[in-house]
N, C-alpha and C. Protein backbone atom coordinates (compact mmCIF):
# COMPACT_ATOMS: atom_id res chain seq x y z
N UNK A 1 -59.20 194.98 114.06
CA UNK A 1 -60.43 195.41 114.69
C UNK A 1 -60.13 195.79 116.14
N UNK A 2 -60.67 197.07 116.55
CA UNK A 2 -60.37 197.15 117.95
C UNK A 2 -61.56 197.54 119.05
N UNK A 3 -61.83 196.63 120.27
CA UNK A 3 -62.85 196.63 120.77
C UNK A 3 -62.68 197.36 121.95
N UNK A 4 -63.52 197.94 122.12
CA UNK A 4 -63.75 198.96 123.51
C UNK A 4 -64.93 198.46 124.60
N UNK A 5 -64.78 198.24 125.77
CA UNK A 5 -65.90 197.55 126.92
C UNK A 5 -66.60 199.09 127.18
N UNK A 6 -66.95 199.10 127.46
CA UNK A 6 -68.20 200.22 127.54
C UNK A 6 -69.07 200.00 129.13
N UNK A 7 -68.13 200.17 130.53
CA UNK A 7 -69.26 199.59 131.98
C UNK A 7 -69.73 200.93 132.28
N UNK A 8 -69.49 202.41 131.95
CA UNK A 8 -69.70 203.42 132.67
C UNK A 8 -70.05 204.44 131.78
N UNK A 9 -70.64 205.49 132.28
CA UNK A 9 -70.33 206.64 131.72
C UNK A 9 -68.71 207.09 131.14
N UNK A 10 -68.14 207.46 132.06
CA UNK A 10 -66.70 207.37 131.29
C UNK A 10 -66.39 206.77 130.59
N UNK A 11 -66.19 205.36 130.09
CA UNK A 11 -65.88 204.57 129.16
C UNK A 11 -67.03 205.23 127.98
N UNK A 12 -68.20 205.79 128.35
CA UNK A 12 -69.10 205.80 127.05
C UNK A 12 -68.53 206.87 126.18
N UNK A 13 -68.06 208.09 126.98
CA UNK A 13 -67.58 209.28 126.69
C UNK A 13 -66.21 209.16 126.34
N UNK A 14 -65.26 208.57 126.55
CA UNK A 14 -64.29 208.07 125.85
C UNK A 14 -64.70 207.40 124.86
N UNK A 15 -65.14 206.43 124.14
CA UNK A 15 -65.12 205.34 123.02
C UNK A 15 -65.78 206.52 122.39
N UNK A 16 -66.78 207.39 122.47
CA UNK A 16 -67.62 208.46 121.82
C UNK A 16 -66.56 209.87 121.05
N UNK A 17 -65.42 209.68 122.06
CA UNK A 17 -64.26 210.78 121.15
C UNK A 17 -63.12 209.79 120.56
N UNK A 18 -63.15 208.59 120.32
CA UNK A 18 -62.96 207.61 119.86
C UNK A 18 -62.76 207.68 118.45
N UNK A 19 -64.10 207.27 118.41
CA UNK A 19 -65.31 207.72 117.29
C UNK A 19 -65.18 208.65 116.56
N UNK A 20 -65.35 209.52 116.99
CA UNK A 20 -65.03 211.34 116.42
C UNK A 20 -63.26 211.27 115.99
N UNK A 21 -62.67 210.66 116.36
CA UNK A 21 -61.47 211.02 115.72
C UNK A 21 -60.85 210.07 114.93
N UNK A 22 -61.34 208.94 114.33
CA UNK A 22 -61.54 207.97 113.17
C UNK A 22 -61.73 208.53 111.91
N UNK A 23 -61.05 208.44 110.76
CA UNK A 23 -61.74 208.94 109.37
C UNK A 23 -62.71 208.12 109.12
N UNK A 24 -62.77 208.29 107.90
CA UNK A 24 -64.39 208.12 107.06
C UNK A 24 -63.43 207.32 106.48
N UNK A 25 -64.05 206.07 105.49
CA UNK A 25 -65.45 205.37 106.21
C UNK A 25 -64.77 204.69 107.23
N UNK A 26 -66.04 203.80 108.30
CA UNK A 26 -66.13 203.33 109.01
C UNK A 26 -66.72 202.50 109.51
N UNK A 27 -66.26 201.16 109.95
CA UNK A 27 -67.92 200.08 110.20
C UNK A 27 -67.99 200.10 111.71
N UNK A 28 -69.37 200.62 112.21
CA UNK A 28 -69.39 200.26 113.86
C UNK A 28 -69.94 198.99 114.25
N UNK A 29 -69.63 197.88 115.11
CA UNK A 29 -70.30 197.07 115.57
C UNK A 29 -70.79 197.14 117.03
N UNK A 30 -71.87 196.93 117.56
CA UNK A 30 -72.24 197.22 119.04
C UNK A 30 -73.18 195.85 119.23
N UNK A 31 -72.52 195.13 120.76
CA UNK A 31 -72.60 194.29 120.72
C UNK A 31 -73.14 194.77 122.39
N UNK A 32 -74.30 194.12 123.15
CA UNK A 32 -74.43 194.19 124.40
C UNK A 32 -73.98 193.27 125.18
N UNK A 33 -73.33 193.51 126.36
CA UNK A 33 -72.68 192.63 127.64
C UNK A 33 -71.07 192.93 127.03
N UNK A 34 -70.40 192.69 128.22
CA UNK A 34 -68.59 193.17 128.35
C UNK A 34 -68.29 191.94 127.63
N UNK A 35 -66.86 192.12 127.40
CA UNK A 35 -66.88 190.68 127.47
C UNK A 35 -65.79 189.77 128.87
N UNK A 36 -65.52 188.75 128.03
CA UNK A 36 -65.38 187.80 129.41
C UNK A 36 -63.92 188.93 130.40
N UNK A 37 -63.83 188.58 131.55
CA UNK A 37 -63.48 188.92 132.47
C UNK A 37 -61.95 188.13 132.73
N UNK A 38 -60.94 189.01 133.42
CA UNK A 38 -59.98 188.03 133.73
C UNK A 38 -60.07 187.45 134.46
N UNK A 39 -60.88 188.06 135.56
CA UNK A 39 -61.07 187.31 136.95
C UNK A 39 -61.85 185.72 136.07
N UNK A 40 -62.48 186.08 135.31
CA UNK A 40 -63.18 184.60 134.91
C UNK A 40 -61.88 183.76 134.47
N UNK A 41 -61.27 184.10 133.68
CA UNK A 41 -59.80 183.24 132.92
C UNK A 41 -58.87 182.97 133.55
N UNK A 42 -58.86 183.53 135.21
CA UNK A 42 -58.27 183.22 136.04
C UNK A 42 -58.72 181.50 136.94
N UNK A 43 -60.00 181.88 137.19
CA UNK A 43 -60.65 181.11 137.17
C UNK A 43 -60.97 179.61 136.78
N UNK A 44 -60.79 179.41 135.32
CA UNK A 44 -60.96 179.10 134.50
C UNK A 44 -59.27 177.95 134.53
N UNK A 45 -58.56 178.66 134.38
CA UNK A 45 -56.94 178.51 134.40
C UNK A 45 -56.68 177.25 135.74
N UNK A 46 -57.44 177.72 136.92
CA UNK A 46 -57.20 177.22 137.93
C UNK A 46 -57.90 175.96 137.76
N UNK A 47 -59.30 175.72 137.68
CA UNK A 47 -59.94 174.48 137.80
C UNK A 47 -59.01 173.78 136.67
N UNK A 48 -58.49 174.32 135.42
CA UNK A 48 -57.94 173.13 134.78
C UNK A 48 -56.61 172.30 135.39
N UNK A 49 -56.09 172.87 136.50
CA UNK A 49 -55.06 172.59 136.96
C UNK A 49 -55.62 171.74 138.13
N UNK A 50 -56.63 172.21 138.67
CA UNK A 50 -57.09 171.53 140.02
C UNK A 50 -57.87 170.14 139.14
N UNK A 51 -58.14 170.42 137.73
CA UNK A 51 -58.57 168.81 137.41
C UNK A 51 -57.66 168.28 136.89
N UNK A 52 -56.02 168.36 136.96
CA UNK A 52 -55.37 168.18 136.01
C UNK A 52 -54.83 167.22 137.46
N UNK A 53 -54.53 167.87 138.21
CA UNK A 53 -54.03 167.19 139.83
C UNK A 53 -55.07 166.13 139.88
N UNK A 54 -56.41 165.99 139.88
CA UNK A 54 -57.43 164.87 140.31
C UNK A 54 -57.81 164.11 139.02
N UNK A 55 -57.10 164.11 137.97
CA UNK A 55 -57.82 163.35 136.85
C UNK A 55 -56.61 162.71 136.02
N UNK A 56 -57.26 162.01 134.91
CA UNK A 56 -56.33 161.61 134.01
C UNK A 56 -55.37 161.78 132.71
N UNK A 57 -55.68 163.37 132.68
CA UNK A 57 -55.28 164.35 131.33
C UNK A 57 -54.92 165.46 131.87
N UNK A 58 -54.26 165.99 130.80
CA UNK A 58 -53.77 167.15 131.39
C UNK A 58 -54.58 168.43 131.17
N UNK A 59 -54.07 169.25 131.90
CA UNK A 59 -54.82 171.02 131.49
C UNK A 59 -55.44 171.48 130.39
N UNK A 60 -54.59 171.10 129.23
CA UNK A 60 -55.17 171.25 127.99
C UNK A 60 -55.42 170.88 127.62
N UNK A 61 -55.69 168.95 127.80
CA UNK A 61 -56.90 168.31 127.60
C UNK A 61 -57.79 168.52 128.21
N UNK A 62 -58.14 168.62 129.42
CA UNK A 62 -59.33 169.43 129.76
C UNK A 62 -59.99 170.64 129.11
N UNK A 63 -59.17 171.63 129.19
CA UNK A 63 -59.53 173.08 128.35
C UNK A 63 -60.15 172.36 127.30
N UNK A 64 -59.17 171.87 126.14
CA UNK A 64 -60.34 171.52 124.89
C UNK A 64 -61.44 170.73 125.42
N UNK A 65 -61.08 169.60 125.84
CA UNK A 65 -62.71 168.98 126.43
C UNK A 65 -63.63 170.05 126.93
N UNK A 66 -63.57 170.99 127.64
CA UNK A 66 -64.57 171.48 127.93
C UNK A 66 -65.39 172.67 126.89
N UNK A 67 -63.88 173.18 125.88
CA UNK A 67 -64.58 173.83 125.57
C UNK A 67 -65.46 173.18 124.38
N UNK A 68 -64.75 172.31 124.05
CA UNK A 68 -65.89 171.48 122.77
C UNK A 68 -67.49 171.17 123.49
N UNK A 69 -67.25 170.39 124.94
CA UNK A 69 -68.52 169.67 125.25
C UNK A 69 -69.27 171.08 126.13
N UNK A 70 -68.86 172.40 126.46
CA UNK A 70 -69.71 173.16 126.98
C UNK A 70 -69.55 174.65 126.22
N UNK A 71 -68.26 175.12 125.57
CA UNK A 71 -68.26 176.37 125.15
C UNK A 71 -68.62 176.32 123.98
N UNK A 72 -68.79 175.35 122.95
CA UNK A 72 -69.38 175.79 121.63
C UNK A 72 -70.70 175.87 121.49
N UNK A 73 -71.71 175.54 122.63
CA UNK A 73 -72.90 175.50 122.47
C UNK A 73 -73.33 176.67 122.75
N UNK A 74 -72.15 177.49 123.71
CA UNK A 74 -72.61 178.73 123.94
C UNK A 74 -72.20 179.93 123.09
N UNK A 75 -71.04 179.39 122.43
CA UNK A 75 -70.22 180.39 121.78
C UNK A 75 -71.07 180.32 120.13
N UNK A 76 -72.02 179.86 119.70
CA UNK A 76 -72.75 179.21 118.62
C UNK A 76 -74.27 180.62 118.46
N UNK A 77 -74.15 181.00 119.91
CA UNK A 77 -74.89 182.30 120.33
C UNK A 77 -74.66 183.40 118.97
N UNK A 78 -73.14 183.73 118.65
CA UNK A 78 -72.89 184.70 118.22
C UNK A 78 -73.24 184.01 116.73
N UNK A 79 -73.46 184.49 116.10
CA UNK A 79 -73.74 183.97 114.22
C UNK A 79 -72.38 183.75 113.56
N UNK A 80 -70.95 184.53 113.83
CA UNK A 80 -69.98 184.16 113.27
C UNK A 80 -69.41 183.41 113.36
N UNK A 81 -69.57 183.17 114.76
CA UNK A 81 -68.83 181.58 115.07
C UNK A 81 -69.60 180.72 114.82
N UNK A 82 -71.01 180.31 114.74
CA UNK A 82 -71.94 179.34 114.08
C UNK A 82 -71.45 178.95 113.21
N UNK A 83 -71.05 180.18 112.19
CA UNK A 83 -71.01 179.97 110.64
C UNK A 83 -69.72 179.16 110.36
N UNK A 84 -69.19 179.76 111.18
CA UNK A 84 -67.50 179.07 111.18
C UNK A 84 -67.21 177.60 111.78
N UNK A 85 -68.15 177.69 112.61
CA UNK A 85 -67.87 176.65 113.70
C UNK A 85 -68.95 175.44 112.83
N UNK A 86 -69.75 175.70 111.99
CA UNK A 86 -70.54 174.57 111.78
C UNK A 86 -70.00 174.78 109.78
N UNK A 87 -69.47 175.55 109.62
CA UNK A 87 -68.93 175.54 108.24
C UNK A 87 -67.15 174.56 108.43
N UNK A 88 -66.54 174.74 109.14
CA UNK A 88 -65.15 174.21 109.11
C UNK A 88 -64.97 172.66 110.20
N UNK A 89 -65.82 172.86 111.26
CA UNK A 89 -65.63 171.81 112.34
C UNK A 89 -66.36 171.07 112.36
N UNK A 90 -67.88 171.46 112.27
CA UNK A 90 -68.67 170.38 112.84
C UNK A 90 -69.01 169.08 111.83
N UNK A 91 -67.90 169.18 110.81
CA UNK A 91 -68.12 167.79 109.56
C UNK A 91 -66.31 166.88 109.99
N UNK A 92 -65.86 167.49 110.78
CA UNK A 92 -64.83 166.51 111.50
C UNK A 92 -65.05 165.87 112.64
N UNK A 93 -64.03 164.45 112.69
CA UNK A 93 -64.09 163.43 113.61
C UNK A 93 -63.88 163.97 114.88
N UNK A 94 -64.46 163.79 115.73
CA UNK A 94 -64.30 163.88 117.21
C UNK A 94 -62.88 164.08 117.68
N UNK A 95 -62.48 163.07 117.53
CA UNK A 95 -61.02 163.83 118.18
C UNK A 95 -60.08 164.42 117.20
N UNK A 96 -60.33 164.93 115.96
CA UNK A 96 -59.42 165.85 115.30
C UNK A 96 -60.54 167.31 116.14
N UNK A 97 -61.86 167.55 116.39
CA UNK A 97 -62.22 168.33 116.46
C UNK A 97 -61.50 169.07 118.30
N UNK A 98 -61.73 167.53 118.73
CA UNK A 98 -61.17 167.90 120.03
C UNK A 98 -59.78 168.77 120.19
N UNK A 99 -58.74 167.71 119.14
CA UNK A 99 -57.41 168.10 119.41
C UNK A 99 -57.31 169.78 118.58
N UNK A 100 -58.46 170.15 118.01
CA UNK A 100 -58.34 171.63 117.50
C UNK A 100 -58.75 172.74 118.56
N UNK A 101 -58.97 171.73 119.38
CA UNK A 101 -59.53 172.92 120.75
C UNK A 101 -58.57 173.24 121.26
N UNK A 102 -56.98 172.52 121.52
CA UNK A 102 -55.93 172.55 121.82
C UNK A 102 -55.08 173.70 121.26
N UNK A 103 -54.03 174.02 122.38
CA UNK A 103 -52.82 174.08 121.20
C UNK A 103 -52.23 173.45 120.86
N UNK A 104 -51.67 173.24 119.64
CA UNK A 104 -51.41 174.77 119.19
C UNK A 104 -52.26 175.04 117.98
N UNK A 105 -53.10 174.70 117.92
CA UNK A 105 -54.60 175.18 117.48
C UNK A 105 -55.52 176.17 117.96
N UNK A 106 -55.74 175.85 118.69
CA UNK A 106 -56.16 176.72 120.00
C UNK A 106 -57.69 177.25 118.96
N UNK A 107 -59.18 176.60 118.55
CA UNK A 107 -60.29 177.00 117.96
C UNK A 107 -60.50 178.13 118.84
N UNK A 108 -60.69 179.34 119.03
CA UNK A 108 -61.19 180.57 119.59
C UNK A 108 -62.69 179.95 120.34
N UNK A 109 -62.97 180.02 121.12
CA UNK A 109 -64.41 179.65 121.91
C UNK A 109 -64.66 180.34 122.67
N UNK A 110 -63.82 180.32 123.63
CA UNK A 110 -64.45 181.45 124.97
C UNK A 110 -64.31 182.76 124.55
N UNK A 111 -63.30 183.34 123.73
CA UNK A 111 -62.88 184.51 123.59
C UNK A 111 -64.14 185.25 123.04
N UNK A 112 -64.73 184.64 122.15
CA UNK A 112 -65.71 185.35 121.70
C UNK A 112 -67.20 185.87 122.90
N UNK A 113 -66.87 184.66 124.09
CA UNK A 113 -68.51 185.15 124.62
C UNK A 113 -67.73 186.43 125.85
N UNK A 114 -69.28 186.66 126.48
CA UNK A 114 -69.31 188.19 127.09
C UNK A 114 -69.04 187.72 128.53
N UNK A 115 -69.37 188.24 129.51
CA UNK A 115 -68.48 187.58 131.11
C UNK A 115 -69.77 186.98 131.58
N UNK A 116 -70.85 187.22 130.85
CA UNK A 116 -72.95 186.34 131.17
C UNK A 116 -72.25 184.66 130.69
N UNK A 117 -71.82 185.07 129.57
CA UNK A 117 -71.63 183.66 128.60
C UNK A 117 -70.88 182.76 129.25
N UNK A 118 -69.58 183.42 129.71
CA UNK A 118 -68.60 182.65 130.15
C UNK A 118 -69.17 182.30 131.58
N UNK A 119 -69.72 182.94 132.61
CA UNK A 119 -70.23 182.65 133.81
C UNK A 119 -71.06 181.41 133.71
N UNK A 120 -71.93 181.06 132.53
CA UNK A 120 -72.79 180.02 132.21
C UNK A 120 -71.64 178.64 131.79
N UNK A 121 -70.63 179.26 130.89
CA UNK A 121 -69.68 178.37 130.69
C UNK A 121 -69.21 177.91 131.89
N UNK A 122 -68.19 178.50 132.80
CA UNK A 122 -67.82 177.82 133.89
C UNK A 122 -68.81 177.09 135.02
N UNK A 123 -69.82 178.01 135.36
CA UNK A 123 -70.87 176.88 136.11
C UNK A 123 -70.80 175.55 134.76
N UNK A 124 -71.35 175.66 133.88
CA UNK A 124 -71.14 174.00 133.51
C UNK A 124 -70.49 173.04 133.60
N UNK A 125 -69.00 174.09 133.65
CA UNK A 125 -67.54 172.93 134.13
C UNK A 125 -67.66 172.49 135.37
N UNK A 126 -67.98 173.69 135.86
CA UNK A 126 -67.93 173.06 137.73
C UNK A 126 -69.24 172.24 138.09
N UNK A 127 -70.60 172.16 137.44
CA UNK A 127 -71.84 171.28 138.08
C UNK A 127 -70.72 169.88 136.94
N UNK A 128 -70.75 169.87 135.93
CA UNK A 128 -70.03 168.31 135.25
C UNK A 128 -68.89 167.98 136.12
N UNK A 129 -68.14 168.43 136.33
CA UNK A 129 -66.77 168.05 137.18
C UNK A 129 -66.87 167.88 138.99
N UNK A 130 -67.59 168.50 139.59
CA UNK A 130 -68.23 168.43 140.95
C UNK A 130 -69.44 167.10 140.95
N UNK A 131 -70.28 166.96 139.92
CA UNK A 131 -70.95 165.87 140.03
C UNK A 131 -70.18 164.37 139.56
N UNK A 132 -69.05 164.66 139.30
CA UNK A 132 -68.05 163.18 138.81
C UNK A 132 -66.97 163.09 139.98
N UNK A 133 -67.85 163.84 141.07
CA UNK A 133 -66.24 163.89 142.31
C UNK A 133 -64.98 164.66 142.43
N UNK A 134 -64.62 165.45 141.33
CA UNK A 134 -63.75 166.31 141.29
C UNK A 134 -64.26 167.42 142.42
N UNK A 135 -62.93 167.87 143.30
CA UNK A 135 -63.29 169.14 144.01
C UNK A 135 -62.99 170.34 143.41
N UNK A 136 -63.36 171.32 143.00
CA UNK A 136 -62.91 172.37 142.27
C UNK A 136 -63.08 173.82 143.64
N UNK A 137 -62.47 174.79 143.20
CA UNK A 137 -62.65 175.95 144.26
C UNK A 137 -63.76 176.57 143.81
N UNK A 138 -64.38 176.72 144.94
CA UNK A 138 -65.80 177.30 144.50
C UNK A 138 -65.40 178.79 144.34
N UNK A 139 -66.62 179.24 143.41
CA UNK A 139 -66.21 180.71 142.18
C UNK A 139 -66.89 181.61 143.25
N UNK A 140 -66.39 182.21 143.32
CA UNK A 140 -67.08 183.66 144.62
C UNK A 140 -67.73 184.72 143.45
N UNK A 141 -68.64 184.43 142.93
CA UNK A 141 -69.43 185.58 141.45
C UNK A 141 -69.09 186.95 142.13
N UNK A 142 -69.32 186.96 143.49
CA UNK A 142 -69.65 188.81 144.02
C UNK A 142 -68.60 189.22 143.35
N UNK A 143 -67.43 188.99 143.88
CA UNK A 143 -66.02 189.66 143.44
C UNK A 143 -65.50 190.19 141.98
N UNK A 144 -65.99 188.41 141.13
CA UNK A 144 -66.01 188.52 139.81
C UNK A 144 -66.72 190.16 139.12
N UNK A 145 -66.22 190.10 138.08
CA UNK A 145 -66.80 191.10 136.85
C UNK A 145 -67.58 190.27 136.05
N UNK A 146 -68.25 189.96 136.37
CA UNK A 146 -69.73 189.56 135.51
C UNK A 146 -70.79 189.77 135.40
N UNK A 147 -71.01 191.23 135.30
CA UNK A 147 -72.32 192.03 135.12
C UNK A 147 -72.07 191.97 133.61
């Protein structure tokens, strides 16, 4: 499957001769909002390291912790991952579900939401982790790509 972000006119007019030069048949999916941003996964990358320095687990225990206790509620948005996510995971024990957030498992969560989704995702990490005393670098949104 191959996905195209769509922020401009140009991008519209590109993916549109895209299109036109695909055979028959064809399934289109159109989905509104980009999706997540690197500047966000950059982001993202960093606080797990800056909680990895101030806490008791490492990076990728964090990553899965967070994404179990804040990205599946958001990532649950889209219907496929619902289906998946409440058809395969949500009838396992807590920490097999946790350690699937990991690698080398690695459950897909963030990948699926848009740079709205993930912006909601990381404010959650940073108000839970800033209200338990962790200092994290505060996210400068202007800069970010999260329209």
């Amino acid at each position: 499957m191959t996905t195209y972000s769509v922020r401009n006119e140009y991008d519209r007019a590109q993916t549109v001769k895209r299109l036109q030069s695909l055979p028959w048949p064809m399934t289109v999916t159109i989905q509104s909002g980009a999706p997540r941003s690197i500047e966000q996964n950059r982001l993202q990358r960093l606080w797990m390291g800056e909680l990895e320095d101030q806490g008791d687990m490492t990076r990728e225990e964090y990553r899965g912790y967070c994404k179990l206790h804040f990205g599946v509620e958001i990532a649950k948005e889209h219907p496929a991952f619902a289906d998946a996510y409440d058809k395969h995971m949500r009838p396992l024990p807590y920490e097999t579900k946790l350690a699937m957030m990991q690698e080398p498992l690695d459950f897909p969560v963030t990948r699926v939401m848009t740079t709205k989704q993930k912006k909601r995702y990381l404010d959650k990490i940073h108000n839970h982790f800033t209200s338990l005393g962790f200092r994290l670098t505060d996210p400068d949104w202007q800069w970010m790509n999260v329209a």
